[in-house]
N, C-alpha and C. Protein backbone atom coordinates (compact mmCIF):
# COMPACT_ATOMS: atom_id res chain seq x y z
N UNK A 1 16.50 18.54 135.57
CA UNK A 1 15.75 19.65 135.03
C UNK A 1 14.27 19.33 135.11
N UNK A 2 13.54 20.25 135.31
CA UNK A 2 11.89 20.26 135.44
C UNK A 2 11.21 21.16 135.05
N UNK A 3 10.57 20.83 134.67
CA UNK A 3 9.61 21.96 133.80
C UNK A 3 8.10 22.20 134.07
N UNK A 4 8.01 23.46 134.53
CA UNK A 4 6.48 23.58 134.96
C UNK A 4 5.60 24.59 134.67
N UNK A 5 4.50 24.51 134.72
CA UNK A 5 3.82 25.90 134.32
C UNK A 5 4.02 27.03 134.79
N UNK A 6 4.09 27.88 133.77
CA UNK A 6 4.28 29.47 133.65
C UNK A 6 3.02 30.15 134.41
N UNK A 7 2.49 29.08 135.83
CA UNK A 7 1.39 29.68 136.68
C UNK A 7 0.64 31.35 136.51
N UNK A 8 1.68 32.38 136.56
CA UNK A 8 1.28 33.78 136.79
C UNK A 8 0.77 34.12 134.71
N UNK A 9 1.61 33.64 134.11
CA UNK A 9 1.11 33.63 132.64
C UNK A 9 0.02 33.31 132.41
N UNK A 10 -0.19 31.80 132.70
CA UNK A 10 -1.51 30.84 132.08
C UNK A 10 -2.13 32.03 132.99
N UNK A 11 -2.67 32.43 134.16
CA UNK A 11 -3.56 33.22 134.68
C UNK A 11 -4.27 34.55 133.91
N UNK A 12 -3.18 35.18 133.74
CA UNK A 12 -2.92 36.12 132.59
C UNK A 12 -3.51 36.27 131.54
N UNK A 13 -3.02 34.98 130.79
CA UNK A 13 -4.54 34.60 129.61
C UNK A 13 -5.34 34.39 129.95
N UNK A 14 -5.64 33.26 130.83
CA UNK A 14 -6.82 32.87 131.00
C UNK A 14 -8.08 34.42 131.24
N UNK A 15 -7.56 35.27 131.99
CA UNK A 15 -8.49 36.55 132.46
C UNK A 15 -8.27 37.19 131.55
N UNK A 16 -7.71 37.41 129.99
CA UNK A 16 -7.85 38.41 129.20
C UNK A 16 -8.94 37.68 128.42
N UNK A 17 -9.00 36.34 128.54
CA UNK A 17 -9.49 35.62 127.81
C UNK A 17 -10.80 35.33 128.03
N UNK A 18 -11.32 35.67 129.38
CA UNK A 18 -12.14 35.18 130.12
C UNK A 18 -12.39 33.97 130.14
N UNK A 19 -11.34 33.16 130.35
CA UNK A 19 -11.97 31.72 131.00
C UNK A 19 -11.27 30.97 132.31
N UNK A 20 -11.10 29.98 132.58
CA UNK A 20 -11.07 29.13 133.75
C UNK A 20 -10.47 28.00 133.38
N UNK A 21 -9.91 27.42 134.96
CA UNK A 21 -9.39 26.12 134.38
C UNK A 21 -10.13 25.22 133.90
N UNK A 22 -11.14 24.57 133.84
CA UNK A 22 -12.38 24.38 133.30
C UNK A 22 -12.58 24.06 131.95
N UNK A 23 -12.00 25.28 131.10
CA UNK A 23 -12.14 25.72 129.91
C UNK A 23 -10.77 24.54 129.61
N UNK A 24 -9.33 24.76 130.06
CA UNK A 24 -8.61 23.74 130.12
C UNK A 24 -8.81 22.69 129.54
N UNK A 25 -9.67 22.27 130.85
CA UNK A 25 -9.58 21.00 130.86
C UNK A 25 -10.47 20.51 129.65
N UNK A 26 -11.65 20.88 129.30
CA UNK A 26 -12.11 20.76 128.18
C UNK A 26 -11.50 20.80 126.73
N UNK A 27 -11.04 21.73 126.38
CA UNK A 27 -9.97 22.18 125.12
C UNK A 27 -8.95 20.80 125.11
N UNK A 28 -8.19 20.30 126.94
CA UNK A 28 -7.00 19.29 126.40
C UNK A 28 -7.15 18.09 126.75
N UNK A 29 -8.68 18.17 127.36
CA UNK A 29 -8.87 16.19 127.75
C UNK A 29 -8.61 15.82 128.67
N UNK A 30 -7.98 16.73 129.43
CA UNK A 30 -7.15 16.40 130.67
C UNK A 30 -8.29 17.00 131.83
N UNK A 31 -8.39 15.73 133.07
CA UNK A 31 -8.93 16.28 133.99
C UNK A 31 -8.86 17.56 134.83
N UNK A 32 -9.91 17.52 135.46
CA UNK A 32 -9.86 19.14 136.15
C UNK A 32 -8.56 19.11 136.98
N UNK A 33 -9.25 17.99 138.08
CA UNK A 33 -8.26 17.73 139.11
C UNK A 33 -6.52 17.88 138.67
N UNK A 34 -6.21 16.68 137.64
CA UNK A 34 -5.05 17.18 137.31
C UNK A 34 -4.30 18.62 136.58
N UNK A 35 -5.35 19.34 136.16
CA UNK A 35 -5.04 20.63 135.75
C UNK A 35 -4.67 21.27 136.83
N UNK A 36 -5.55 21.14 138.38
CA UNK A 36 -5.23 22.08 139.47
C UNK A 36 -4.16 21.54 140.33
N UNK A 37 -3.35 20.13 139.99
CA UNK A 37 -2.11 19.80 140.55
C UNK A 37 -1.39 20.43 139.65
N UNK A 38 -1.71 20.34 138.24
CA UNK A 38 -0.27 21.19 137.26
C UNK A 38 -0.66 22.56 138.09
N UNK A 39 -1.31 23.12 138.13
CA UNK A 39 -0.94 24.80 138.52
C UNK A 39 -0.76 25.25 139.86
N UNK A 40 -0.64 24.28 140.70
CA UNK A 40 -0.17 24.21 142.12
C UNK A 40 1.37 23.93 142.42
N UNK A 41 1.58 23.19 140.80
CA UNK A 41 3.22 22.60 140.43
C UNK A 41 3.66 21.05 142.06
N UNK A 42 2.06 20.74 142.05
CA UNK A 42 2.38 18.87 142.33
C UNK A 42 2.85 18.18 141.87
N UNK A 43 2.84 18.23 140.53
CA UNK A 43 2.76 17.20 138.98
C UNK A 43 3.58 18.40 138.11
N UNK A 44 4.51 17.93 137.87
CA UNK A 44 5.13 18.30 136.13
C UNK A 44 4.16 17.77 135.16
N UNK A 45 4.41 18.60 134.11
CA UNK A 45 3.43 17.97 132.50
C UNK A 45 4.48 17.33 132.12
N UNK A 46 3.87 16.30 131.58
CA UNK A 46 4.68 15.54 130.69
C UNK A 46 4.68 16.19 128.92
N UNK A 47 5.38 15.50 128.80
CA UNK A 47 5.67 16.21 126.83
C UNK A 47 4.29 15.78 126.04
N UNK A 48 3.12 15.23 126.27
CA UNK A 48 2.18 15.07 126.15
C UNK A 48 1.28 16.39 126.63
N UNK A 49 1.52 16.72 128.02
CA UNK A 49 0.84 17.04 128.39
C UNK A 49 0.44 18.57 128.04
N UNK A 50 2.45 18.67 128.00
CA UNK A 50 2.97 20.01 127.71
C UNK A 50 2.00 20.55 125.85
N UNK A 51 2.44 19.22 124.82
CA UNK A 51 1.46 19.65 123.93
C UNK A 51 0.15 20.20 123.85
N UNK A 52 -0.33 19.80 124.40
CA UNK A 52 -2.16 19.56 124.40
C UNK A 52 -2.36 21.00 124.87
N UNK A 53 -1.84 21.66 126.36
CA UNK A 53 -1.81 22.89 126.48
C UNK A 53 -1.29 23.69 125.82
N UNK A 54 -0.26 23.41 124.99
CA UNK A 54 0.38 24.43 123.74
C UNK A 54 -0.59 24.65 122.84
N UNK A 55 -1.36 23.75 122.39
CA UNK A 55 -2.67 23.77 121.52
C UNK A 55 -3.42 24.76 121.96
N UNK A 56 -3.95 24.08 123.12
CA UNK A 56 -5.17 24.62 124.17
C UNK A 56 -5.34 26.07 124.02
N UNK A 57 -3.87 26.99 124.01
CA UNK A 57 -3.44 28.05 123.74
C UNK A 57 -2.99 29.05 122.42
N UNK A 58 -3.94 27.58 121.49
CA UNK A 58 -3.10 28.40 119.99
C UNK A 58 -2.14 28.81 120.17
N UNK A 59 -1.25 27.61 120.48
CA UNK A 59 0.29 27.84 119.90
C UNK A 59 1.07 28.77 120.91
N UNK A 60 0.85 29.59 121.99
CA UNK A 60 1.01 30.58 122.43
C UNK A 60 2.84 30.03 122.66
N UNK A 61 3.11 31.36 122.68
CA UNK A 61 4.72 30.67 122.90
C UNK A 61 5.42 29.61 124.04
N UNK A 62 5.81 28.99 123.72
CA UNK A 62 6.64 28.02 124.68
C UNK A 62 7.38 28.45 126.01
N UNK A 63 7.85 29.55 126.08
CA UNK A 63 8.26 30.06 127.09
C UNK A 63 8.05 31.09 127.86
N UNK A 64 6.22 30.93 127.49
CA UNK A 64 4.89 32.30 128.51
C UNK A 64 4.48 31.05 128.75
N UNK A 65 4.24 29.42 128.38
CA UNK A 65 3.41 28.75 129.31
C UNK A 65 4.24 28.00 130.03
N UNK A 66 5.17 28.09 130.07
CA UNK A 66 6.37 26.60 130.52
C UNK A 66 7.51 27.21 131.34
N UNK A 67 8.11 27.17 132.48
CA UNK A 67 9.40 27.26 133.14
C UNK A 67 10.18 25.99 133.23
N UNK A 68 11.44 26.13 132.65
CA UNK A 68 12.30 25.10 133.05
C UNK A 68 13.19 25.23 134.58
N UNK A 69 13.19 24.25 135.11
CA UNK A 69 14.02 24.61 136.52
C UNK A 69 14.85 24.24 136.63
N UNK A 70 16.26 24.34 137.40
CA UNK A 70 17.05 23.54 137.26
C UNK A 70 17.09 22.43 138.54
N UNK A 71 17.83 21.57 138.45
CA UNK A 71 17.70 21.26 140.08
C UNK A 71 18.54 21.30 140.74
């Protein structure tokens, strides 16, 4: 199982929201670069990683930022 960003979502907010990955990366500490492998889906988040963007998002629900896959 793998779990990856809800790409077309996070976008979604991000433009109602007006911001960028950028904004991201700032809010979770996490580099740019690796923000634009998570949303290319190079890199899975880890359960770390997955937090920090749950934050990032006030909490936003778990399953508008996250897809599980199967394999």
């Amino acid at each position: 199982m793998k779990i990856k960003l809800n790409i077309r979502s996070i976008k979604l907010i991000l433009g109602r929201r007006n911001k960028d990955y950028n904004w991201i990366s700032e809010r979770t500490g996490l580099s740019i670069s690796h923000i634009y492998k998570l949303m290319q889906h190079r890199v899975n988040p880890s359960p770390d990683c997955r937090a920090r963007i749950q934050h990032c998002f006030n909490n936003e629900a778990w399953d508008r930022l996250f897809i599980i896959e199967e394999e």
